[in-house]
Every structure is written in C-alpha cells, then in structure tokens.
N, C-alpha and C. Protein backbone atom coordinates (compact mmCIF):
# COMPACT_ATOMS: atom_id res chain seq x y z
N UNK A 1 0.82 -1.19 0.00
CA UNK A 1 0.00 0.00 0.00
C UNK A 1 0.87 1.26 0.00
N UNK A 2 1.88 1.08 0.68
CA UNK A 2 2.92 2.43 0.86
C UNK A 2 3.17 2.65 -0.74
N UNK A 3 3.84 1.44 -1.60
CA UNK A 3 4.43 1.78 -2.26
C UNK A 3 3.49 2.33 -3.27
N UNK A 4 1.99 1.86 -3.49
CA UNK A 4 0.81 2.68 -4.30
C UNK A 4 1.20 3.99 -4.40
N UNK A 5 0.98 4.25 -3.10
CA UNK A 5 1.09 6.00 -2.91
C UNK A 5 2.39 6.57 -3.15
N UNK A 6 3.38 5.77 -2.96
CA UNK A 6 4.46 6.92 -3.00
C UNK A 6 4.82 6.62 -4.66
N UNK A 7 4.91 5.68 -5.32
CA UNK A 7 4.12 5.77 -6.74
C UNK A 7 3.50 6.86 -7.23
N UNK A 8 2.29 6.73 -6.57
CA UNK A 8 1.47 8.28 -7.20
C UNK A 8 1.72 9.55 -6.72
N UNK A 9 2.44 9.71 -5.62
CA UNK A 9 3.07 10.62 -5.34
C UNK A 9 4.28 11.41 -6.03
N UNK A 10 5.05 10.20 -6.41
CA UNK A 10 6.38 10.06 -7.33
C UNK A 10 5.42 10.80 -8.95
N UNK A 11 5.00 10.18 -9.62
CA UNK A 11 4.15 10.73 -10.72
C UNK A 11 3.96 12.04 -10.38
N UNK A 12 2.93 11.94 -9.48
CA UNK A 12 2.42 13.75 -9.52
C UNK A 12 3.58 14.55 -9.48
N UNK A 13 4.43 14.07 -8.63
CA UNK A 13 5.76 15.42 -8.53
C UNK A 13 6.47 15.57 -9.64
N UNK A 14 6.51 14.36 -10.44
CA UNK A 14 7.37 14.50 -11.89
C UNK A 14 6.05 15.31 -12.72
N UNK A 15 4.77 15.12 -12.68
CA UNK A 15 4.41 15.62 -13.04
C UNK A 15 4.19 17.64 -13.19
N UNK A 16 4.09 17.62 -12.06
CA UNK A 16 4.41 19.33 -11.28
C UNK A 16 5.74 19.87 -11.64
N UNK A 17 6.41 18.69 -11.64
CA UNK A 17 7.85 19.40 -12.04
C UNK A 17 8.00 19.30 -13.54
N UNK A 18 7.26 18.95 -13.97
CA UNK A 18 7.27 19.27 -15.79
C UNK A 18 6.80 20.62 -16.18
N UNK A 19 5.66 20.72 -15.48
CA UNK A 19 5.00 21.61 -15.85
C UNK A 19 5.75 22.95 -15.27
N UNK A 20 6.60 22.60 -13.94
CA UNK A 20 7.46 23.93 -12.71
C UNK A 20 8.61 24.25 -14.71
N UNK A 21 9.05 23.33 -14.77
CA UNK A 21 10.00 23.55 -15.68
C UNK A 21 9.79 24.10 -16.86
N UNK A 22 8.77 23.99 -17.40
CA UNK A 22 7.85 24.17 -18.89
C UNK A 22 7.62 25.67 -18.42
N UNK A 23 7.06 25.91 -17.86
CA UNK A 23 6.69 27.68 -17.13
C UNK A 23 8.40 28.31 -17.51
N UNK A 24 9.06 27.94 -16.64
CA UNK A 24 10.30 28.41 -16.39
C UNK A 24 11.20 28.55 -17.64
N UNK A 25 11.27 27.80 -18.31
CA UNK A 25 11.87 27.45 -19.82
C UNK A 25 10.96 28.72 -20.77
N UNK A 26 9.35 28.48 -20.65
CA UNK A 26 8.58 30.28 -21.40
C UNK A 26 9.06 31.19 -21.07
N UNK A 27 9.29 31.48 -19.58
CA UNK A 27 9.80 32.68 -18.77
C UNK A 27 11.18 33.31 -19.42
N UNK A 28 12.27 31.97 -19.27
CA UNK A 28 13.40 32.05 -19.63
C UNK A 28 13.28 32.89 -21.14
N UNK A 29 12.53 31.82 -22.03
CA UNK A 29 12.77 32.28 -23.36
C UNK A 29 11.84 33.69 -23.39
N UNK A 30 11.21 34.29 -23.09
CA UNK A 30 10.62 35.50 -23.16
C UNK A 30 11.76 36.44 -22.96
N UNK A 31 12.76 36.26 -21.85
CA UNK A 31 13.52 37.49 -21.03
C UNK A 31 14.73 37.24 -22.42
N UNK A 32 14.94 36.13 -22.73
CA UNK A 32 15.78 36.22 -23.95
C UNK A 32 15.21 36.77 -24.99
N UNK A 33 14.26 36.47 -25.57
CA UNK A 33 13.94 37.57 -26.89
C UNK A 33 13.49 38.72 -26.32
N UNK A 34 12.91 39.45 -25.35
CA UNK A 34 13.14 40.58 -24.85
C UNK A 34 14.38 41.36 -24.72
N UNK A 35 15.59 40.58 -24.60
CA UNK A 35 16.31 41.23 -23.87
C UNK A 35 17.61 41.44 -25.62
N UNK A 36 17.03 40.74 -26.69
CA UNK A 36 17.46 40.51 -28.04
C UNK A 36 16.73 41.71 -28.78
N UNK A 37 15.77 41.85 -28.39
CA UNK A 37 14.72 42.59 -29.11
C UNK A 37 15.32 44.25 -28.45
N UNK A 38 15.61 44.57 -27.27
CA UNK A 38 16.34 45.90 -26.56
C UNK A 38 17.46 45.59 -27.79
N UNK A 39 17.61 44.90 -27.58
CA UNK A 39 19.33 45.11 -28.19
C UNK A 39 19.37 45.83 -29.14
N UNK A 40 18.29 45.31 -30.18
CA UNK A 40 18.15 45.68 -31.77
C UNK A 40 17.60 46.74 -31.83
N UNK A 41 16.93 47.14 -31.33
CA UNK A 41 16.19 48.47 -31.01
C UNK A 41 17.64 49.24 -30.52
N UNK A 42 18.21 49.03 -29.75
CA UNK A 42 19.60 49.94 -29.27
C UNK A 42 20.10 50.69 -30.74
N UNK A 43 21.04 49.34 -31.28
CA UNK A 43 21.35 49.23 -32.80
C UNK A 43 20.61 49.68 -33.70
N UNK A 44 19.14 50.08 -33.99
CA UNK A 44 18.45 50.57 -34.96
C UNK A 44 18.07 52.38 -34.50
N UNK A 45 18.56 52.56 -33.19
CA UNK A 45 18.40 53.65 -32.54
C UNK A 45 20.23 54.79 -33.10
N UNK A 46 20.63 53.63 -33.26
CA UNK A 46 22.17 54.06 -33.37
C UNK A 46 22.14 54.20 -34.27
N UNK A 47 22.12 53.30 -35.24
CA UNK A 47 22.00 53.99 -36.69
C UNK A 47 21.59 54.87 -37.66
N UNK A 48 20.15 54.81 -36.86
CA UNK A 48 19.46 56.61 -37.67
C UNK A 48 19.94 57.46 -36.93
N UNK A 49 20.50 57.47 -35.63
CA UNK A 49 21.80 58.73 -35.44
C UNK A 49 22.13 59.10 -36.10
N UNK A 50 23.34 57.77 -36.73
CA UNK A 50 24.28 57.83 -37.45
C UNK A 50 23.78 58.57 -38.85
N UNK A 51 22.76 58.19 -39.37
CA UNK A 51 22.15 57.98 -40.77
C UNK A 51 21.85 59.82 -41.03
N UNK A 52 20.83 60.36 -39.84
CA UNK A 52 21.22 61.69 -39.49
C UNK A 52 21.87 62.66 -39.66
N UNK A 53 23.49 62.00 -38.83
CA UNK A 53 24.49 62.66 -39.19
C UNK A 53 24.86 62.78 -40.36
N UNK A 54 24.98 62.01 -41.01
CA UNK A 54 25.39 61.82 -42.41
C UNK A 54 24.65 62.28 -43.43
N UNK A 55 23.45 62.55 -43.17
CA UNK A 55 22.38 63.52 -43.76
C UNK A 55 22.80 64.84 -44.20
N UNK A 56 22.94 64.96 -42.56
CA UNK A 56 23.43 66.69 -42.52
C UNK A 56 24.78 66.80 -42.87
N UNK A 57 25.66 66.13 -43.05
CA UNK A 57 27.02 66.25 -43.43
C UNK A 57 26.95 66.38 -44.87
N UNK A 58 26.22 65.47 -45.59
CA UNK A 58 25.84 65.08 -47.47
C UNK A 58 25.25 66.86 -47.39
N UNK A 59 23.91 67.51 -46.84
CA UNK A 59 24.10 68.75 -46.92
C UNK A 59 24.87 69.57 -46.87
N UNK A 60 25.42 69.53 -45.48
CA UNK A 60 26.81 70.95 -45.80
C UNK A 60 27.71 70.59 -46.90
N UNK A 61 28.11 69.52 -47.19
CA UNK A 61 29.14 69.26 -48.95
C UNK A 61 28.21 69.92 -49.73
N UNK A 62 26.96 69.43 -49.94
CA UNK A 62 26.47 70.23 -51.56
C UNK A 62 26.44 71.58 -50.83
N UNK A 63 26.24 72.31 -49.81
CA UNK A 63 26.27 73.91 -49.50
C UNK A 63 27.70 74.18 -50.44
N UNK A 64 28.56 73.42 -49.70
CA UNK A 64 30.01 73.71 -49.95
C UNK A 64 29.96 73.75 -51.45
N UNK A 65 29.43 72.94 -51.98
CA UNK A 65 29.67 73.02 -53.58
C UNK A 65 28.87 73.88 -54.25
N UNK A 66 27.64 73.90 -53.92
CA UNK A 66 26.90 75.48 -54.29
C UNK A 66 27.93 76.05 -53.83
N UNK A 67 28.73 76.49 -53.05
CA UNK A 67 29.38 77.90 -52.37
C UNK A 67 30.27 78.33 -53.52
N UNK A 68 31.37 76.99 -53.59
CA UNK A 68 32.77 76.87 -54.50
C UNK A 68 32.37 77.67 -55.72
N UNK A 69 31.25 76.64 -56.28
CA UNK A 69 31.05 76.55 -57.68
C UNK A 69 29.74 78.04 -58.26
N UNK A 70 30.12 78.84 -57.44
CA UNK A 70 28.98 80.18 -58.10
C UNK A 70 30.26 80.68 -58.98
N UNK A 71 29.66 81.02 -60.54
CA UNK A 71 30.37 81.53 -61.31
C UNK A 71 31.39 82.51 -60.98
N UNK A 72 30.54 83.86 -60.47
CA UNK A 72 31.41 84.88 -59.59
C UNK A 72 32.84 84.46 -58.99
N UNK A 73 32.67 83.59 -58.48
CA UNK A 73 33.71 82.80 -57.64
C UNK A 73 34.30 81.62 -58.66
N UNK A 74 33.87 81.47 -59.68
CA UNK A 74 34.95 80.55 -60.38
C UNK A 74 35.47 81.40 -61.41
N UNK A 75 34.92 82.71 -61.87
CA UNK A 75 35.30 83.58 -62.84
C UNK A 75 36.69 84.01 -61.78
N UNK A 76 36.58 84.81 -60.49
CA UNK A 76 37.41 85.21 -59.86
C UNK A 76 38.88 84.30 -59.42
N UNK A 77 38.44 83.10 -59.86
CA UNK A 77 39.77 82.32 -59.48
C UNK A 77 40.62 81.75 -61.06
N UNK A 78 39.38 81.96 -61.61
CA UNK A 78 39.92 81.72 -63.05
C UNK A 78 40.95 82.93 -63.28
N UNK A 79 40.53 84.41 -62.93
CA UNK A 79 41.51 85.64 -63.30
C UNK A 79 42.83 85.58 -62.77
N UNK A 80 42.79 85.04 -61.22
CA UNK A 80 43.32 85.00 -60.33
C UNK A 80 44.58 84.18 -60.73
N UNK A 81 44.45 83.08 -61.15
CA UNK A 81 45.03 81.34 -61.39
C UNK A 81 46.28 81.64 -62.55
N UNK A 82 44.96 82.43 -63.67
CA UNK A 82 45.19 82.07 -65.14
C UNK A 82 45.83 83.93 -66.01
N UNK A 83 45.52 84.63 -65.02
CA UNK A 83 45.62 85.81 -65.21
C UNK A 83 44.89 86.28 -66.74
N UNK A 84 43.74 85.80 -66.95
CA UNK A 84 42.85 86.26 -67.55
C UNK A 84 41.47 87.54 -67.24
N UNK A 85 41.37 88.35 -68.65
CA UNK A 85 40.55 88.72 -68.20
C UNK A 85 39.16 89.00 -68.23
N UNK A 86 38.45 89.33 -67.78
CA UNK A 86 36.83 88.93 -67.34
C UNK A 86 36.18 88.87 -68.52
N UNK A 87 35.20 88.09 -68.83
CA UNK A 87 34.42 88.17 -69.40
C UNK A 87 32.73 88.98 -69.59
N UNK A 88 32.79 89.71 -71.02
CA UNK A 88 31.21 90.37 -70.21
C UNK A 88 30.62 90.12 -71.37
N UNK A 89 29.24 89.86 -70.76
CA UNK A 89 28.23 89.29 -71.39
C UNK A 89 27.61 90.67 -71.51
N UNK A 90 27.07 90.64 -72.68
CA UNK A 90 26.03 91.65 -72.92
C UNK A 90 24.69 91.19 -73.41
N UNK A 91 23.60 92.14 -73.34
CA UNK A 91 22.49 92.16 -73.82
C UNK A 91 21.69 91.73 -75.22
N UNK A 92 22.80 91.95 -76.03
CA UNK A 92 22.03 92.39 -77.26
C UNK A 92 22.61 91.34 -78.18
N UNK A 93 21.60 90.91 -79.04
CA UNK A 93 21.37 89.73 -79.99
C UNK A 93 22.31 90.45 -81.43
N UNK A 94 23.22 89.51 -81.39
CA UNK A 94 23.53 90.23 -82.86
C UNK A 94 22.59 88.51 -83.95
N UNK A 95 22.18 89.04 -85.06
CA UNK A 95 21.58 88.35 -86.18
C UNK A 95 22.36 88.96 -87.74
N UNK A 96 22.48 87.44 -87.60
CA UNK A 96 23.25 87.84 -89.33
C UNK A 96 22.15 87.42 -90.23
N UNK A 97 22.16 88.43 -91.45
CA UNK A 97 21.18 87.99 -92.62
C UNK A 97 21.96 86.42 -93.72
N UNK A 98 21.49 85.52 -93.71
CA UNK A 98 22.27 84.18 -94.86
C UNK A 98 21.53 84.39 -96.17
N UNK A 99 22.53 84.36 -96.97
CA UNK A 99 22.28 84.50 -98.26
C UNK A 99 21.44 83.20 -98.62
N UNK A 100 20.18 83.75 -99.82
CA UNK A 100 19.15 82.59 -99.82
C UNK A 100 19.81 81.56 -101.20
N UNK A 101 19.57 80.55 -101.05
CA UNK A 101 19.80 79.11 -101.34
C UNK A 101 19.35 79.55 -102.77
N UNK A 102 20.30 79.22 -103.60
CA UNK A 102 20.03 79.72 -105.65
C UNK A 102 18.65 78.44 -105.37
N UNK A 103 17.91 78.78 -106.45
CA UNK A 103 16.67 78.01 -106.39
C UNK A 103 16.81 76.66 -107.31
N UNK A 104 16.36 75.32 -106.89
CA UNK A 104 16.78 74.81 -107.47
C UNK A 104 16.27 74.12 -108.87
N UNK A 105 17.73 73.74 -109.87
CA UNK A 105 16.95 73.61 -111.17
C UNK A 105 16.34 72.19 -111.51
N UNK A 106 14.87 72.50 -112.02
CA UNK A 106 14.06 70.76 -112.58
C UNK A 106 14.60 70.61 -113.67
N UNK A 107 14.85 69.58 -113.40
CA UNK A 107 15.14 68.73 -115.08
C UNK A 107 14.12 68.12 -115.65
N UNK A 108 14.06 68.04 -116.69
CA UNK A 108 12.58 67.04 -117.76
C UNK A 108 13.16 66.22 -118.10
C-alpha cells in the first residue's frame, strides 16, 4: 500500500515538475527575446543617429559646392590662377542675314 502512494506521489511530482519547468523554460525564453529585441532596437536607434548625421554632413558638402562653384567665384579664381581677363556678357542679340539658297533647277 505504501508503495501505491508513494508511486502516485512520485508521478504527480514528476508531473508538477514538468509543468514547474515548462513555465520556467517560457519565462526564460521570453527574457531572452526581450532582452534581443532591446538590443536591436539599441542598434536601430544608433544607426538613424548615425544615418542623421550623415544627412546633414551630405548637406553641408552640396552647400560647400553650391558655395565653391557660383560663377562669380569661379570667374574670380579663373583671373586669379590664369591671369585672364573677365568676361562680359552683354544684352544684345547680334543676327546675321544668310544668303538665300540659288533656287533649285528641274530637269525634264
């Protein structure tokens, strides 16, 4: 009779302890992909920093290159460099008249 019970006693506790363990093993694996999931979030937090920065850096270069590259400022380094001198544009259209095309002759 003892050994009935401590039999079913023996069961139930393996049983309880499957289930103590099965809990514990969800628990476990939750605090691990939680604690995977911070991570990546850290890393995806860092990078559009980064991504940011580099934004605004790709801006100030093209400022810089708008800046360099205004004619004014490449005419002035051209004089400067090459010891040439300035160029001026004016207003006014010159048009030449072209002599018209002899007409041409049919043959029969």
């Amino acid at each position: 009779m003892i050994n009935t019970n401590y039999r079913n006693d023996l069961k139930n506790m393996i049983a309880l302890l499957g289930v103590v363990a099965f809990f514990f093993l969800l628990v476990l694996l939750h605090l691990v992909s939680s604690i995977r999931l911070s991570n990546i979030r850290y890393e995806m937090d860092k990078l559009e920093r980064e991504k940011k920065k580099l934004q605004l850096e790709v801006q100030s270069l093209r400022f810089q290159v708008a800046t360099v590259s205004r004619m004014d400022r490449v005419d002035s380094l051209f004089r400067e460099k090459y010891g040439y001198l300035p160029v001026q544009l004016s207003n006014h259209i010159a048009t030449v008249k072209l002599p018209q095309e002899p007409a041409a002759v049919t043959t029969k």
